[in-house]
Protein backbone atom coordinates (compact mmCIF):
# COMPACT_ATOMS: atom_id res chain seq x y z
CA UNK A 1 97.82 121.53 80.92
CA UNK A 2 98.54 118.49 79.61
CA UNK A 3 97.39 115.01 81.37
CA UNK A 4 97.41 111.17 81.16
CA UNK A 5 94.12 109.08 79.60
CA UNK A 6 92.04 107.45 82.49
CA UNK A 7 91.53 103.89 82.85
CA UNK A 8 88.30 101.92 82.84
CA UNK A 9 85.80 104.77 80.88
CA UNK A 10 85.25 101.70 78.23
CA UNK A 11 83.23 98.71 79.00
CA UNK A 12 84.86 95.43 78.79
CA UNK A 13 84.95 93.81 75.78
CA UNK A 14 84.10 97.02 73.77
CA UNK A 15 86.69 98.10 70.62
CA UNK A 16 85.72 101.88 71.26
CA UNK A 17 82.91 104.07 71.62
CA UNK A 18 80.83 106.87 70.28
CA UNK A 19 78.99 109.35 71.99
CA UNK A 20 76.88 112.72 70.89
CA UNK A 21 76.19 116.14 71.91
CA UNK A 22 74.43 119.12 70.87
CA UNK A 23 75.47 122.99 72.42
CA UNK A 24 73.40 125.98 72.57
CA UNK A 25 70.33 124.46 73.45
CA UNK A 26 67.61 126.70 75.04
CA UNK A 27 64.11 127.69 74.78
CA UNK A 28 64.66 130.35 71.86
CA UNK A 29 61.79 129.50 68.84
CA UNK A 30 60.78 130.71 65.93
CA UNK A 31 59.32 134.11 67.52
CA UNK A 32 63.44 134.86 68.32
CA UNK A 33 66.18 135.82 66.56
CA UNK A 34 67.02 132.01 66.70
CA UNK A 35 65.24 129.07 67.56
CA UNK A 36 67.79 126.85 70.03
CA UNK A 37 64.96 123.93 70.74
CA UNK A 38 61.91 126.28 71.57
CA UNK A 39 60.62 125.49 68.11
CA UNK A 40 60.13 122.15 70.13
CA UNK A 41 58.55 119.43 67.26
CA UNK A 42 59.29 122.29 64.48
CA UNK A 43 62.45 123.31 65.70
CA UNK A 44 65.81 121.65 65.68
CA UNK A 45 65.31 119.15 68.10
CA UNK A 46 63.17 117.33 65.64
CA UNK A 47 65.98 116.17 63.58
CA UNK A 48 67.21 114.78 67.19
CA UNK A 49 64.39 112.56 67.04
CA UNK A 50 64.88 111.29 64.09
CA UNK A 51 67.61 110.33 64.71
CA UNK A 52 67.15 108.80 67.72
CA UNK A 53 64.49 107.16 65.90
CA UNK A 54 66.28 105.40 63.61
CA UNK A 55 69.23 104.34 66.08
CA UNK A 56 68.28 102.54 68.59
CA UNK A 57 71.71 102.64 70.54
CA UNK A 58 72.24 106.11 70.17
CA UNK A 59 72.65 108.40 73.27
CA UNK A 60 72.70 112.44 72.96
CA UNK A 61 73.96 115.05 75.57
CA UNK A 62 72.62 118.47 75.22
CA UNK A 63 73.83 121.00 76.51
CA UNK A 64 71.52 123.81 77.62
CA UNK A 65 71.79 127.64 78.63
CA UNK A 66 70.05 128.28 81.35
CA UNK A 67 69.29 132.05 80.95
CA UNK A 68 70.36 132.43 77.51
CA UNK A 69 71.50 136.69 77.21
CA UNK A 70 73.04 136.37 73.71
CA UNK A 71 72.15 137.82 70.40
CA UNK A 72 74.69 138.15 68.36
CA UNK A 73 78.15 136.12 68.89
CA UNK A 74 80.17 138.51 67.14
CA UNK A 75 80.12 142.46 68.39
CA UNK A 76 77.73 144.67 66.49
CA UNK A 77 78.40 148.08 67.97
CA UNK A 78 81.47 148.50 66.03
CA UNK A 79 82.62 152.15 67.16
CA UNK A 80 82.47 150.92 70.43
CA UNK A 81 84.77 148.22 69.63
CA UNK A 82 87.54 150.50 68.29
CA UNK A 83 88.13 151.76 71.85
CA UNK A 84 90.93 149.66 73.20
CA UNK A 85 90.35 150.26 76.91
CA UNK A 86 86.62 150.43 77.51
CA UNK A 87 85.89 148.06 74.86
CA UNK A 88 87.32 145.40 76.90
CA UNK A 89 84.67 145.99 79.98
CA UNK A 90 81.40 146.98 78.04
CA UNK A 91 79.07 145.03 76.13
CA UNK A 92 79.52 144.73 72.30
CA UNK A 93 76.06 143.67 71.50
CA UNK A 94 72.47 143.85 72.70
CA UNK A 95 72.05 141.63 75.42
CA UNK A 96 67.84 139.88 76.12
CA UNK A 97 67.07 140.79 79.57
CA UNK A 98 67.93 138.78 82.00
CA UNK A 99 64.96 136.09 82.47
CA UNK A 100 63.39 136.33 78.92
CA UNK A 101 64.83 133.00 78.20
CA UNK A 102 65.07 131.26 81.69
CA UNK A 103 64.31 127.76 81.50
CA UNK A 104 61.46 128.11 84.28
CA UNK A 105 59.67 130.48 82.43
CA UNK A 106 59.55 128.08 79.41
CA UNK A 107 57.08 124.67 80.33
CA UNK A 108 56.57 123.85 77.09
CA UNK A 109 60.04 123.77 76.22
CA UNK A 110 61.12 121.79 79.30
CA UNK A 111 58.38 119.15 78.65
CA UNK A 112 59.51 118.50 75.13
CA UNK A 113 63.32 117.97 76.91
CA UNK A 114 62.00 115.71 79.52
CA UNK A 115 59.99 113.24 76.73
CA UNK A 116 63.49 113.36 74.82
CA UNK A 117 64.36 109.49 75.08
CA UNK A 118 68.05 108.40 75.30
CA UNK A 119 68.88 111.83 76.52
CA UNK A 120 70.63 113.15 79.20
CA UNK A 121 70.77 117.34 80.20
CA UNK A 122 73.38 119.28 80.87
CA UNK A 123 75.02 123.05 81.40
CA UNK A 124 76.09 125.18 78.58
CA UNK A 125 76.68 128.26 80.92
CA UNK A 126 74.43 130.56 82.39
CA UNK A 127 73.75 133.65 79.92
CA UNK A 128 76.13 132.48 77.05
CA UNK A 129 77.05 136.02 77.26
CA UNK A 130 80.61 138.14 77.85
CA UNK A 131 81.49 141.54 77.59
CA UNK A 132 83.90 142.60 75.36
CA UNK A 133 84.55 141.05 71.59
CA UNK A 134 84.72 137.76 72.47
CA UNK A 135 80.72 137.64 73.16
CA UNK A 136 80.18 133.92 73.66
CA UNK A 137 83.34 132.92 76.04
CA UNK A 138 80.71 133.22 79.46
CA UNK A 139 83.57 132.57 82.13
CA UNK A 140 86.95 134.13 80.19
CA UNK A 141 88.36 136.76 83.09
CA UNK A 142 85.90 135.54 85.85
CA UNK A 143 87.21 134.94 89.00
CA UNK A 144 86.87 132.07 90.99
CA UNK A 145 84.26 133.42 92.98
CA UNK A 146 81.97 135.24 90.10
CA UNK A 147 82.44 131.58 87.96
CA UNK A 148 80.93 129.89 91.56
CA UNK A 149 78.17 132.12 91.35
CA UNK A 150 77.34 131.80 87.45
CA UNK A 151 77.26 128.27 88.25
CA UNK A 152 75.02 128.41 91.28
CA UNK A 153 72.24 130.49 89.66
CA UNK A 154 72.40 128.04 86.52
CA UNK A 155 71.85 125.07 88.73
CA UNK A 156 68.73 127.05 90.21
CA UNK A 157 67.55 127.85 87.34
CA UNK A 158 67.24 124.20 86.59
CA UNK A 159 66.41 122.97 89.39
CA UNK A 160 63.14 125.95 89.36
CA UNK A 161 62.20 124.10 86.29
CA UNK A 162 62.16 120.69 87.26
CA UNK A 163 65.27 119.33 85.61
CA UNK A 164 67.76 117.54 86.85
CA UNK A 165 71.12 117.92 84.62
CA UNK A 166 74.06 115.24 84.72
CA UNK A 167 76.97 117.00 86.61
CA UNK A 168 78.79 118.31 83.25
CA UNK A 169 79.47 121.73 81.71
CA UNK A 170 80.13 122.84 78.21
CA UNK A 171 81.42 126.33 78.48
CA UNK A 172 80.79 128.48 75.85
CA UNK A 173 83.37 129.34 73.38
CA UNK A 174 85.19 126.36 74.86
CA UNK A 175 86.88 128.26 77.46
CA UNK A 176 87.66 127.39 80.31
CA UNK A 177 90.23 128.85 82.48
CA UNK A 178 91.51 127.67 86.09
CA UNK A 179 89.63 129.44 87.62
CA UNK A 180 86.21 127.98 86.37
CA UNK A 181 87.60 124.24 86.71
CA UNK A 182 88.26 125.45 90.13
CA UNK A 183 84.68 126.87 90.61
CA UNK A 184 82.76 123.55 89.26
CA UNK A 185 85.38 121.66 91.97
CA UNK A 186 83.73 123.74 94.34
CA UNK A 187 80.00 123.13 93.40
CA UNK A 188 80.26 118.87 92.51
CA UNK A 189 80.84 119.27 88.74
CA UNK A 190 81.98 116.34 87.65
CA UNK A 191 83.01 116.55 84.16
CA UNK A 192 83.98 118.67 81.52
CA UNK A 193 83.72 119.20 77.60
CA UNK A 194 86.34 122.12 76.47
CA UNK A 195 89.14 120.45 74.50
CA UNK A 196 87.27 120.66 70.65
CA UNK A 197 89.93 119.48 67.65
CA UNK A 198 88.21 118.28 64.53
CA UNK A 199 91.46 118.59 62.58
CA UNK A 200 94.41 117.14 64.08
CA UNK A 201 95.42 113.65 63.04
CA UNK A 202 94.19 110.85 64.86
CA UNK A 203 97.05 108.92 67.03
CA UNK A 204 96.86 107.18 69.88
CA UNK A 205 99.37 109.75 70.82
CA UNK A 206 97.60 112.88 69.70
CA UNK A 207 96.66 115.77 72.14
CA UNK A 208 94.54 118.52 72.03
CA UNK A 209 95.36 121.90 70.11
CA UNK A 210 92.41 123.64 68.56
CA UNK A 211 89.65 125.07 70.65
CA UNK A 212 89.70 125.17 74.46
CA UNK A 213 91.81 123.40 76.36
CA UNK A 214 95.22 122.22 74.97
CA UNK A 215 96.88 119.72 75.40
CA UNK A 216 94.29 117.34 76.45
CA UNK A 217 93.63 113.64 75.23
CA UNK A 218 92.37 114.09 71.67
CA UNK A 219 91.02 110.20 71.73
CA UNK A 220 90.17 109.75 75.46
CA UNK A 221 88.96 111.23 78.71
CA UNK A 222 91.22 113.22 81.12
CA UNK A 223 91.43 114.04 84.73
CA UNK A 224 92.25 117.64 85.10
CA UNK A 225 92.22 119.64 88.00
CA UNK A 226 94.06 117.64 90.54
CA UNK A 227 91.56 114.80 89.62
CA UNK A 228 88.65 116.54 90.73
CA UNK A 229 86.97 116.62 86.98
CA UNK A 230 86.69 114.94 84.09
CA UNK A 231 87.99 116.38 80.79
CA UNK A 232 85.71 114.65 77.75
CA UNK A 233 87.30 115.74 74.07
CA UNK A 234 85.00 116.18 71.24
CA UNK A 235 86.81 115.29 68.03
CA UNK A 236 84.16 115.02 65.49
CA UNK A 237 81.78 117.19 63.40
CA UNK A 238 79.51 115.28 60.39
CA UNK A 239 81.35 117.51 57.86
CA UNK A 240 84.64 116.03 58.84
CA UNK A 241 85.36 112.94 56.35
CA UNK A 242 84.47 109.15 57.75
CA UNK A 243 87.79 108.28 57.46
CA UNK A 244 88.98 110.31 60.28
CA UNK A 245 86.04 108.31 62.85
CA UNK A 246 87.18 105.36 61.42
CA UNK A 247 90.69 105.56 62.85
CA UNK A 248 89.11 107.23 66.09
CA UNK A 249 87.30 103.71 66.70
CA UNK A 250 90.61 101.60 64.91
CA UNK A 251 92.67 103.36 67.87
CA UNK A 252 89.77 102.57 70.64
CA UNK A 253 89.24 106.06 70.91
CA UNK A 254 85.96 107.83 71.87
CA UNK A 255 84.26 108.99 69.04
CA UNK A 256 82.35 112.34 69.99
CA UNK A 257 80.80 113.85 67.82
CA UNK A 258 79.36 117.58 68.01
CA UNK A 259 76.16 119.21 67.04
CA UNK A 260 74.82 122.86 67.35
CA UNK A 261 71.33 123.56 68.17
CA UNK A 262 71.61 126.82 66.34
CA UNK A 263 72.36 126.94 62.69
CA UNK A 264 72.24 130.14 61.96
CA UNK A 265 72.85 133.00 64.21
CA UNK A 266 72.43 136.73 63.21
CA UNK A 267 74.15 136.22 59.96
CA UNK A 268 77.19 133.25 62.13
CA UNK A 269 76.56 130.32 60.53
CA UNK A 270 78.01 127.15 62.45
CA UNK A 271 78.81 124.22 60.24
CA UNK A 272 77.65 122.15 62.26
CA UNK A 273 74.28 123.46 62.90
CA UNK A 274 71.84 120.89 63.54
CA UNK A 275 69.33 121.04 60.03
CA UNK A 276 67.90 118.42 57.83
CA UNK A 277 71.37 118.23 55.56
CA UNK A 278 73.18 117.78 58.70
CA UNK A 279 71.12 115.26 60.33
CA UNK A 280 71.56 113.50 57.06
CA UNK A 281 75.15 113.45 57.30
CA UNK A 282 75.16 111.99 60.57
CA UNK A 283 72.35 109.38 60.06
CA UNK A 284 75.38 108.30 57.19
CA UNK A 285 78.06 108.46 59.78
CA UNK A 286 75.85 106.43 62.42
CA UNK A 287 74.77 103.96 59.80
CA UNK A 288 78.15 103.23 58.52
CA UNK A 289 79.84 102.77 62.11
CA UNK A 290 76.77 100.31 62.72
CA UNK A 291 77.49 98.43 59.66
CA UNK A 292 80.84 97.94 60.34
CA UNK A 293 81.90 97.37 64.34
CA UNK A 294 78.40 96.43 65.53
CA UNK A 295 78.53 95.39 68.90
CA UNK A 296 81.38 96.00 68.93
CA UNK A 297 81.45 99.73 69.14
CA UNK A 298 79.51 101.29 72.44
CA UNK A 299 76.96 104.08 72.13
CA UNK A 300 77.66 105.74 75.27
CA UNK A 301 76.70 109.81 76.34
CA UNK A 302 79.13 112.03 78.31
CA UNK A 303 77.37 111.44 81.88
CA UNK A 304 77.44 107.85 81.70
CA UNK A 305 81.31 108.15 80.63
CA UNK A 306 81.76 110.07 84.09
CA UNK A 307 80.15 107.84 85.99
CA UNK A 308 81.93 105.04 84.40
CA UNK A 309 85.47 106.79 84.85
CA UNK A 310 84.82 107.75 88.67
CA UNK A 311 83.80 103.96 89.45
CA UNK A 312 86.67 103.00 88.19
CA UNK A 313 88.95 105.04 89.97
């Protein structure tokens, strides 16, 4: 699936931009097997604060589970795995029952997301949760019709709690078959963040061909689906050397740079996991674009890129 760049997701005047999200948000805390924001000021959030406190232009997207199911992302009943047939159709891993995690039975935790400043909410999938070994990839072999429903119970969950979440979706494990774009079509998604390549070399030219979707934009948004969505790429991770967001911004690119709420999880550990040394790294990334492009250089988030994009066309 390979498309063209859209026009008019830049402001005028702007050399490129920079935008920032964090996945695998929900109201897990220390009490769980992982804490995914439910630590609220002790948990990993905290180092999004301070670094929202010490950039003033900074935006963040987070990307939040609505019913997060998950417990480990890799299979842990192993003789169960060996079974080619059933192994596909049965669940690898405990699974938390369905609710324990729900994002209306958590006030506390949806308070501390609605103070967030500069922050906009969005969906990382309903459970985060798939049978068979590939645990995290939610909507891999859902139809059109089960994706619709996923989608409709995460929006209720949300909407149960009192938030309101931009019209994006993150889908776990990146993927994101047809029949999901076709699904958030159906319900008013807007936009989109599959397409993750922190390692192919930055052209104007360059495309997609890591995680997710292929073939995509590697420095720009995308309309996929017969224009009905917006693909947004993310490109960078704080352990990927400066150089490579320097020639993101030299080519007017979008700089978007990833984050995981979760550092650790049951023994997985993401290198980009949002802890102190990592919120160190990017408080040297942000500082350095600063220094260099100032105004230059827009601090945008991934809703106000939609918005931008569908005004324009």
């Amino acid at each position: 699936m390979e498309t063209a760049p859209v026009a008019g997701w830049l402001s005028p005047g702007r050399q490129a931009a920079v935008c920032f999200t964090i996945d695998d948000v929900h109201p897990g805390g220390p009490g769980d097997l992982y804490d995914g924001g439910g630590g609220l000021e002790r948990g990993p959030l905290r180092h999004l604060t301070w670094l929202l406190e010490r950039h003033a232009r900074l935006r963040a997207t987070l990307f939040v589970t609505a019913d997060w199911r998950e417990t480990h992302p890799v299979p842990t009943r192993r003789w169960l795995a060996r079974l080619p047939v059933l192994a596909r159709w049965l669940p690898l891993a405990p699974r938390l029952p369905k609710g324990t995690l729900s994002l209306d039975r958590h006030p506390a935790f949806v308070r501390y997301l609605g103070e967030l400043p500069r922050t906009e909410l969005a969906l990382h999938g309903l459970h985060h949760f798939h049978v068979g070994p590939r645990i995290p990839v939610e909507f891999a072999g859902r139809s059109r019709r089960q994706c619709r429903r996923a989608l409709r119970r995460a929006l209720a969950i949300f909407a149960q709690a009192g938030l309101r979440p931009v019209p994006g979706l993150c889908p776990p494990g990146w993927e994101a078959p047809a029949s999901l774009l076709d699904a958030m079509a159906d319900e008013g998604f807007g936009f989109l963040a599959s397409a993750r390549d922190t390692v192919t070399a930055v052209t104007r030219e360059a495309r997609t061909a890591m995680s997710g979707l292929r073939g995509q934009p590697l420095l720009a948004p995308a309309w996929v689906s017969g224009r009905r969505l917006l693909h947004i790429p993310t490109n960078f991770q704080a352990t990927c050397p400066l150089e490579r967001a320097l020639a993101i911004v030299e080519c007017g690119g979008l700089l978007s740079v990833k984050a995981h709420a979760v550092k650790n999880a049951a023994g997985w550990t993401s290198a980009d996991g949002l802890d102190r040394e990592y919120a160190e790294q990017l408080h040297r990334l942000f500082t350095a674009l600063e220094q260099r492009y100032g105004d230059a250089l827009e601090w945008t988030s991934m809703g106000e890129i939609h918005e931008r994009a569908r005004a324009a066309a």
